[in-house]
Protein backbone atom coordinates (compact mmCIF):
# COMPACT_ATOMS: atom_id res chain seq x y z
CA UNK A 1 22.23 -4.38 3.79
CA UNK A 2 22.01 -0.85 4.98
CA UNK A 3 18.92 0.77 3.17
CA UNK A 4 20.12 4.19 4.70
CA UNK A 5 16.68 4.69 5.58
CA UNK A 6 17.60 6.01 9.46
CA UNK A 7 15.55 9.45 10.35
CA UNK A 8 13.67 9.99 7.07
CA UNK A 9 9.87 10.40 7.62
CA UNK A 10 7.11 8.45 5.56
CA UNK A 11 3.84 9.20 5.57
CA UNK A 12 1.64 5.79 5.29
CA UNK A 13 -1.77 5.55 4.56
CA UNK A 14 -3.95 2.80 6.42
CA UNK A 15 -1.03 1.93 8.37
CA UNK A 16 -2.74 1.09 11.37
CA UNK A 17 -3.91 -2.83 10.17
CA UNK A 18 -2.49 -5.33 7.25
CA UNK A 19 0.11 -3.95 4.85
CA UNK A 20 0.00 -0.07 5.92
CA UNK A 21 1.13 -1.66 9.27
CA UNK A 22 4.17 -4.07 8.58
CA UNK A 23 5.13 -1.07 6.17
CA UNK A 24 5.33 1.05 9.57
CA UNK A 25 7.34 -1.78 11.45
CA UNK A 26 10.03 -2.60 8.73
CA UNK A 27 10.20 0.83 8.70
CA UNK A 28 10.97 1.38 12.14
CA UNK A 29 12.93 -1.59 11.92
CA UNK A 30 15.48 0.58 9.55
CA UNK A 31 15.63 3.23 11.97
CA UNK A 32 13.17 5.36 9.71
CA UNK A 33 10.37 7.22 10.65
CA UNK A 34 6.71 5.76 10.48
CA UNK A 35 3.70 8.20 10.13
CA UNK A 36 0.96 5.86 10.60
CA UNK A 37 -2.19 7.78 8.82
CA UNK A 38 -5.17 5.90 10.10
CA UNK A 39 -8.82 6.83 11.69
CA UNK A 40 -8.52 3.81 13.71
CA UNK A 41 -7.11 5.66 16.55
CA UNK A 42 -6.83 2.63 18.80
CA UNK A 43 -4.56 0.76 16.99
CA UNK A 44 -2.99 3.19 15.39
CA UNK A 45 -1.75 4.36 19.10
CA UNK A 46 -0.95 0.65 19.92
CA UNK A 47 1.31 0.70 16.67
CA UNK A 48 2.90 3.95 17.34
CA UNK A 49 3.32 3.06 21.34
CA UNK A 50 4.85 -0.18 19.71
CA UNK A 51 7.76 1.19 17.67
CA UNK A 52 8.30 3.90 20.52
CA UNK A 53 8.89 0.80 23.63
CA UNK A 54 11.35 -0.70 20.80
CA UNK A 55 13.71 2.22 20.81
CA UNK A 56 11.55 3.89 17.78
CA UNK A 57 10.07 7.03 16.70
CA UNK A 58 6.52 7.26 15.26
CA UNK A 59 3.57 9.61 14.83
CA UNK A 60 -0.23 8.12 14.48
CA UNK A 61 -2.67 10.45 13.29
CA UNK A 62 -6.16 9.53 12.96
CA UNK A 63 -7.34 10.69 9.91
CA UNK A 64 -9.90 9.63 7.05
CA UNK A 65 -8.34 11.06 4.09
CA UNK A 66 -11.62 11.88 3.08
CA UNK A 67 -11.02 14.99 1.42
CA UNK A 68 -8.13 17.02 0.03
CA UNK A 69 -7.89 19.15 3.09
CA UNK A 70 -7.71 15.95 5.68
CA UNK A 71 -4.24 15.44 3.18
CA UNK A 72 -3.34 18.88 3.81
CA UNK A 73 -3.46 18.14 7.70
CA UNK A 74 -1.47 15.22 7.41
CA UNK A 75 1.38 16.69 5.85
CA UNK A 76 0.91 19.69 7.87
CA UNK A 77 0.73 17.66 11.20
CA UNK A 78 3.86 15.87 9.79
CA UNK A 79 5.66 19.00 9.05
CA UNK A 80 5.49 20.30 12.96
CA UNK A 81 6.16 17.31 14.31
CA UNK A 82 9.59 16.16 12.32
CA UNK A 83 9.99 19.57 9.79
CA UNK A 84 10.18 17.33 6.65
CA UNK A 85 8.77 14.92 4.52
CA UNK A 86 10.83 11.92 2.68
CA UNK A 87 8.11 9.58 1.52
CA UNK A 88 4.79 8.78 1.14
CA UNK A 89 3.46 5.14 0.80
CA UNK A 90 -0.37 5.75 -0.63
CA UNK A 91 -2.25 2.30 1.00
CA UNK A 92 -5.40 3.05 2.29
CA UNK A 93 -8.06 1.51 0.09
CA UNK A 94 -11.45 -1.01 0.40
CA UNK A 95 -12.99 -3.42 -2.04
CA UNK A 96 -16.29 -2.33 -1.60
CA UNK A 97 -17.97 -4.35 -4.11
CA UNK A 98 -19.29 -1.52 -6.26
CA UNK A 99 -19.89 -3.81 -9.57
CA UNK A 100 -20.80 -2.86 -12.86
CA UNK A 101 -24.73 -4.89 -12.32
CA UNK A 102 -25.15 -4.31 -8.26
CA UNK A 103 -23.71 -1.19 -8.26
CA UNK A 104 -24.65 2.77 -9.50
CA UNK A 105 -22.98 5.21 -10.96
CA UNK A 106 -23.32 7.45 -7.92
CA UNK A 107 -21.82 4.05 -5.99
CA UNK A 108 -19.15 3.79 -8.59
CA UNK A 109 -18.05 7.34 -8.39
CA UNK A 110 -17.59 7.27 -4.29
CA UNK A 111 -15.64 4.13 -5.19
CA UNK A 112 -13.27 6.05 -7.03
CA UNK A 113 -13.36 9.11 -4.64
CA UNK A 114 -12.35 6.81 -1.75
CA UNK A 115 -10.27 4.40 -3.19
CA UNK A 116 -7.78 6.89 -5.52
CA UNK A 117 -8.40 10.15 -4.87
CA UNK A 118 -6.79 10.47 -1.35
CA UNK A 119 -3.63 9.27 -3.00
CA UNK A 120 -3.85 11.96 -5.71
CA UNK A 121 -3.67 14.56 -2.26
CA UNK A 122 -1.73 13.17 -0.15
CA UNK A 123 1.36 13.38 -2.72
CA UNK A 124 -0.07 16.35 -4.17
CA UNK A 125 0.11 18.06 -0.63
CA UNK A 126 3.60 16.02 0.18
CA UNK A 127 5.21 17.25 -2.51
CA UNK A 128 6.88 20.27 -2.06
CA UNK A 129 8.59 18.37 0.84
CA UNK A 130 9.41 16.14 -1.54
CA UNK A 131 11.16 18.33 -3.76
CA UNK A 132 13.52 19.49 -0.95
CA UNK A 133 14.61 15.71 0.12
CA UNK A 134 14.24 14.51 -3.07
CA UNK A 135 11.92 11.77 -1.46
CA UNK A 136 9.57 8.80 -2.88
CA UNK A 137 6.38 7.79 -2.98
CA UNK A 138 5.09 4.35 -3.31
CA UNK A 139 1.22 3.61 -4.76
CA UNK A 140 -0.08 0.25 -3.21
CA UNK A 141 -2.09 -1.26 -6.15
CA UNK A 142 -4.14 -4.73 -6.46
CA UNK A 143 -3.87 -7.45 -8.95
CA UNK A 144 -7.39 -6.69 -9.71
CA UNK A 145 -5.78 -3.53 -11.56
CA UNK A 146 -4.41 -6.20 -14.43
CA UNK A 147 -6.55 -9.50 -14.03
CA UNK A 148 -10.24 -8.27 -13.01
CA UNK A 149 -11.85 -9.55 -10.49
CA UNK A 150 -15.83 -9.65 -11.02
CA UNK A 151 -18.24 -7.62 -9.21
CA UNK A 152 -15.61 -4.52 -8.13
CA UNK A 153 -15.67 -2.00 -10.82
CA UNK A 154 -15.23 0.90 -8.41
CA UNK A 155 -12.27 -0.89 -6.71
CA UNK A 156 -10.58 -2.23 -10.14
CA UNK A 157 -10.87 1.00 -11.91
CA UNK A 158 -9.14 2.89 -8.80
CA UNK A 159 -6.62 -0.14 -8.56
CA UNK A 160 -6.02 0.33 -12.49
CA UNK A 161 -5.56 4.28 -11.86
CA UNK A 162 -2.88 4.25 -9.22
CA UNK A 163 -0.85 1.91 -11.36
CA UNK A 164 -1.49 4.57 -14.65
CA UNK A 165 -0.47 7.67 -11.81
CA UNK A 166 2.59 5.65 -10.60
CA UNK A 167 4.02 6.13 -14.28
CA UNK A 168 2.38 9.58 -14.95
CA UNK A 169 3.83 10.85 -11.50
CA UNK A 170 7.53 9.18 -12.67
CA UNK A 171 7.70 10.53 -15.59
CA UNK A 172 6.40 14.14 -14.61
CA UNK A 173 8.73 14.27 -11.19
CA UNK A 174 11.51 13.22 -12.86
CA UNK A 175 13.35 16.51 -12.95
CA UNK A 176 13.02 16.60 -9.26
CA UNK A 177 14.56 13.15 -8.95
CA UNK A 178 11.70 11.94 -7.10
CA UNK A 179 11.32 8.13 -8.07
CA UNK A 180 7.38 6.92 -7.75
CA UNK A 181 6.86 3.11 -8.43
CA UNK A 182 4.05 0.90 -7.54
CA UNK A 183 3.64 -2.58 -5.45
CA UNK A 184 1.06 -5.21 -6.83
CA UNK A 185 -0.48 -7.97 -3.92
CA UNK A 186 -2.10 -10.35 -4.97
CA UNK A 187 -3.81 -12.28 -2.30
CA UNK A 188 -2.38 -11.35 1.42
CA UNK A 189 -3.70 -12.30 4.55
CA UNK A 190 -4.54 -8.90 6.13
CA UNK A 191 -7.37 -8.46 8.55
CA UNK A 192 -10.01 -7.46 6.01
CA UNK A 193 -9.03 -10.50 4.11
CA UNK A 194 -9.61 -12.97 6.96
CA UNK A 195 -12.68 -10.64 7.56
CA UNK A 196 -14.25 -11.52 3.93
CA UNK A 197 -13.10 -15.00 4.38
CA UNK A 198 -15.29 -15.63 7.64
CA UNK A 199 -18.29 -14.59 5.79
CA UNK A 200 -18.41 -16.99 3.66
CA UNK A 201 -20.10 -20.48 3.69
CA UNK A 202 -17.09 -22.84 3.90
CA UNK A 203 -13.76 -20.27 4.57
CA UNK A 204 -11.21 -23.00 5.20
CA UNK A 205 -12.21 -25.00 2.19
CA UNK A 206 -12.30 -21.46 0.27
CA UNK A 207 -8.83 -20.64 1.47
CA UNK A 208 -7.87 -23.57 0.32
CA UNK A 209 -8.86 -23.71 -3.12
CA UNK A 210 -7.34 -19.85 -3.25
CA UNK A 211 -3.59 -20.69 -1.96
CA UNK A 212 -3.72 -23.44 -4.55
CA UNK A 213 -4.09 -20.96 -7.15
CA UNK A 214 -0.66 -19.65 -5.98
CA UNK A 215 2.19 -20.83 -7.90
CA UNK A 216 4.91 -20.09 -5.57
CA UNK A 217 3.94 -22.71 -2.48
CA UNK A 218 0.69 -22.84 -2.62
CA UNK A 219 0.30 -19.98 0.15
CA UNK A 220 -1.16 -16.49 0.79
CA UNK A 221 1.52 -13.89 0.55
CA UNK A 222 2.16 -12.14 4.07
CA UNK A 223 2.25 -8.65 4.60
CA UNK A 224 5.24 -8.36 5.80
CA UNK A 225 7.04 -9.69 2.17
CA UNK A 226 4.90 -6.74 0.46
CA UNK A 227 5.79 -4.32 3.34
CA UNK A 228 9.85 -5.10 2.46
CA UNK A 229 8.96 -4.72 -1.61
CA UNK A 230 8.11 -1.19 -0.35
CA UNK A 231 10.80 -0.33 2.09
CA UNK A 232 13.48 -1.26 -0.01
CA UNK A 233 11.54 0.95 -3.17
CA UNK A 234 12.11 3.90 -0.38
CA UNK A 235 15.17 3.07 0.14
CA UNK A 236 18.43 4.54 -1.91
CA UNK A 237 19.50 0.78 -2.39
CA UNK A 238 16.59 1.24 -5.18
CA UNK A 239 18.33 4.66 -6.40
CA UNK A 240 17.95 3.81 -9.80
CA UNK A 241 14.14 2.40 -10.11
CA UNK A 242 11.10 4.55 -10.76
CA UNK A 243 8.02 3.73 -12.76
CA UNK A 244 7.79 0.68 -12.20
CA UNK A 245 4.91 -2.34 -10.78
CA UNK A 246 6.55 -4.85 -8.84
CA UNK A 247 4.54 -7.79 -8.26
CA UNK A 248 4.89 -9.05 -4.64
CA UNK A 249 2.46 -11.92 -5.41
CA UNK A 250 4.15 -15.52 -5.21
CA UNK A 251 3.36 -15.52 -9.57
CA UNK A 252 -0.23 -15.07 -9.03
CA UNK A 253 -0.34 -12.79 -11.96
CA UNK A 254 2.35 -13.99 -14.58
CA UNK A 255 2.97 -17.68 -14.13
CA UNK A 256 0.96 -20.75 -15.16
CA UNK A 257 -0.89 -21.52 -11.66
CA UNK A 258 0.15 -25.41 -12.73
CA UNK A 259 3.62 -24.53 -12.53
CA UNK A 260 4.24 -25.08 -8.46
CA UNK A 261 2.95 -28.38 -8.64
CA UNK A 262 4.97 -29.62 -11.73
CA UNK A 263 8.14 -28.57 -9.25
CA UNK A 264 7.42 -30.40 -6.31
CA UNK A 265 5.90 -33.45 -8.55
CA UNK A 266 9.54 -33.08 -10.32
C-alpha cells in the first residue's frame, strides 16, 4: 500500500530511543521525512546517519523541549532546513513516579510541565505550517490515561490530557482539515521499559507475569507495531480519521485478560 507519505516532513518528539525512533524508521521507510527531536545527541546522530546510509533524508536536533521557545526552534530549525512542516508526532514523555502520597504538588506540577506541555508547543508553534499542507499531528498517549496505574499522578494526568487535546485539537482544526488523533501503548518494550524492569528484584519472573496479562499472545507489544499505528494515521490512506484513540495494545485495555488463553486452550 502506498501511504503517499514520500517528501513530507514530521517533526517527532523523543525520536532518538523506543517508539519516537521506529516512528523515524517506518517513516523513512515510506520515503518521508524524519525530524528526530531528541537531546540525546548521540543517538539521535546514529539514527539520522542511519536513514541517510539507507538512501534517506533526516534531520536530528537535540533539543529538550523544555520550554515553549525550545518548540519554537524546532519548527524554526525545521523550516530552514526542508521550508515546510507536514506533521508532528508529540512522543516525548517519562513516568516519573510523581504519586498522589510520595509526591508534591510542586513535583506534580513539573510532571505536567514535562510530560504535556511540550506537546501543547510544539503543535502550537507547527501549526501555521500546518495550515498550508494541511498536515497531522499525532499525540502518543499511555494506557495509564484510561486504566490508572498507582503511584504516577503526574504522568496519568498528562497521559489523560493529551488524549482530552487530541479531541479538543480535532474538533477546533477541523476547518483547516488538519486531522489530530491519538495512539494508546500499553506495555512496549522500549529502552526505559527494560530500564525499569532491571531494577527490580526478579525482572524475568516480573516480565513474565506482565506479558501474561496480555490477551493477544501473551507478549509485550513492539515498537515498531505502535510506530506503523502512527505512520499510517499520517498517512492520506487515513484521510478520513481524526479524533480518535487507537489502541495499539494486543487488548490490554478492552478485552478480558482470560480471553488468550481460552483460544489456545480451544
Amino acid at each position: 500500500m502506498n501511504l503517499e507519505l514520500e517528501g513530507r516532513v514530521v517533526l517527532i518528539s523523543g525520536a532518538a530511543r523506543g517508539i519516537g525512533r521506529a516512528v523515524a524508521l517506518s517513516l523513512a521507510s515510506e520515503q518521508a521525512i524524519p525530524v528526530i527531536v531528541d537531546p540525546r545527541q548521540e543517538e539521535g546522530n546514529a539514527l539520522a546517519a542511519e536513514i541517510e546510509a539507507a538512501g534517506g533524508t533526516a534531520l536530528a536536533l537535540p533539543k529538550l523541549l523544555d520550554s515553549g521557545r525550545d518548540c519554537e526552534k524546532v519548527v524554526e530549525s525545521a523550516l530552514v532546513k526542508f521550508g515546510k512542516i507536514d506533521g508532528v508526532v508529540n512522543n516525548a514523555g517519562h513516568n516519573d513516579g510523581v504519586g498522589l502520597e510520595s509526591g508534591s504538588a510542586d513535583a506534580f506540577e513539573e510532571s505536567l510541565r514535562k510530560n504535556v506541555s511540550h506537546y501543547f508547543g510544539l503543535a502550537h508553534h507547527a501549526l501555521p505550517f500546518l495550515k498550508k499542507s494541511r498536515g497531522c499531528i499525532v499525540n502518543i498517549s499511555s494506557k495509564t490515561a484510561v486504566t490508572g496505574q498507582g503511584a504516577t499522578s503526574g504522568y496519568a494526568a498528562a497521559k489523560g490530557a493529551q488524549l482530552a487535546l487530541t479531541r479538543e485539537w480535532a474538533t477546533e482544526l477541523l476547518r483547516f482539515g488538519i486531522r489530530v488523533n491519538a495512539v494508546v501503548p500499553a506495555e512496549v518494550m522500549t529502552p526505559a521499559y527494560d530500564a525499569w524492569l532491571e531494577e527490580l528484584d526478579d525482572p524475568q519472573r516480573a516480565l513474565d507475569d506482565i506479558q501474561q496479562r496480555i490477551p493477544l499472545g501473551n507478549r509485550l507489544t513492539k515498537p515498531e507495531e505502535v510506530a506503523d499505528a502512527v505512520v499510517f494515521l499520517l498517512s492520506a490512506r487515513a484521510s478520513h480519521i481524526t479524533g480518535q484513540h487507537i489502541h495499539v495494545d494486543g487488548g490490554y485495555v478492552h478485552l478480558d485478560r482470560a480471553a488468550g488463553f481460552l483460544v489456545r486452550e480451544s
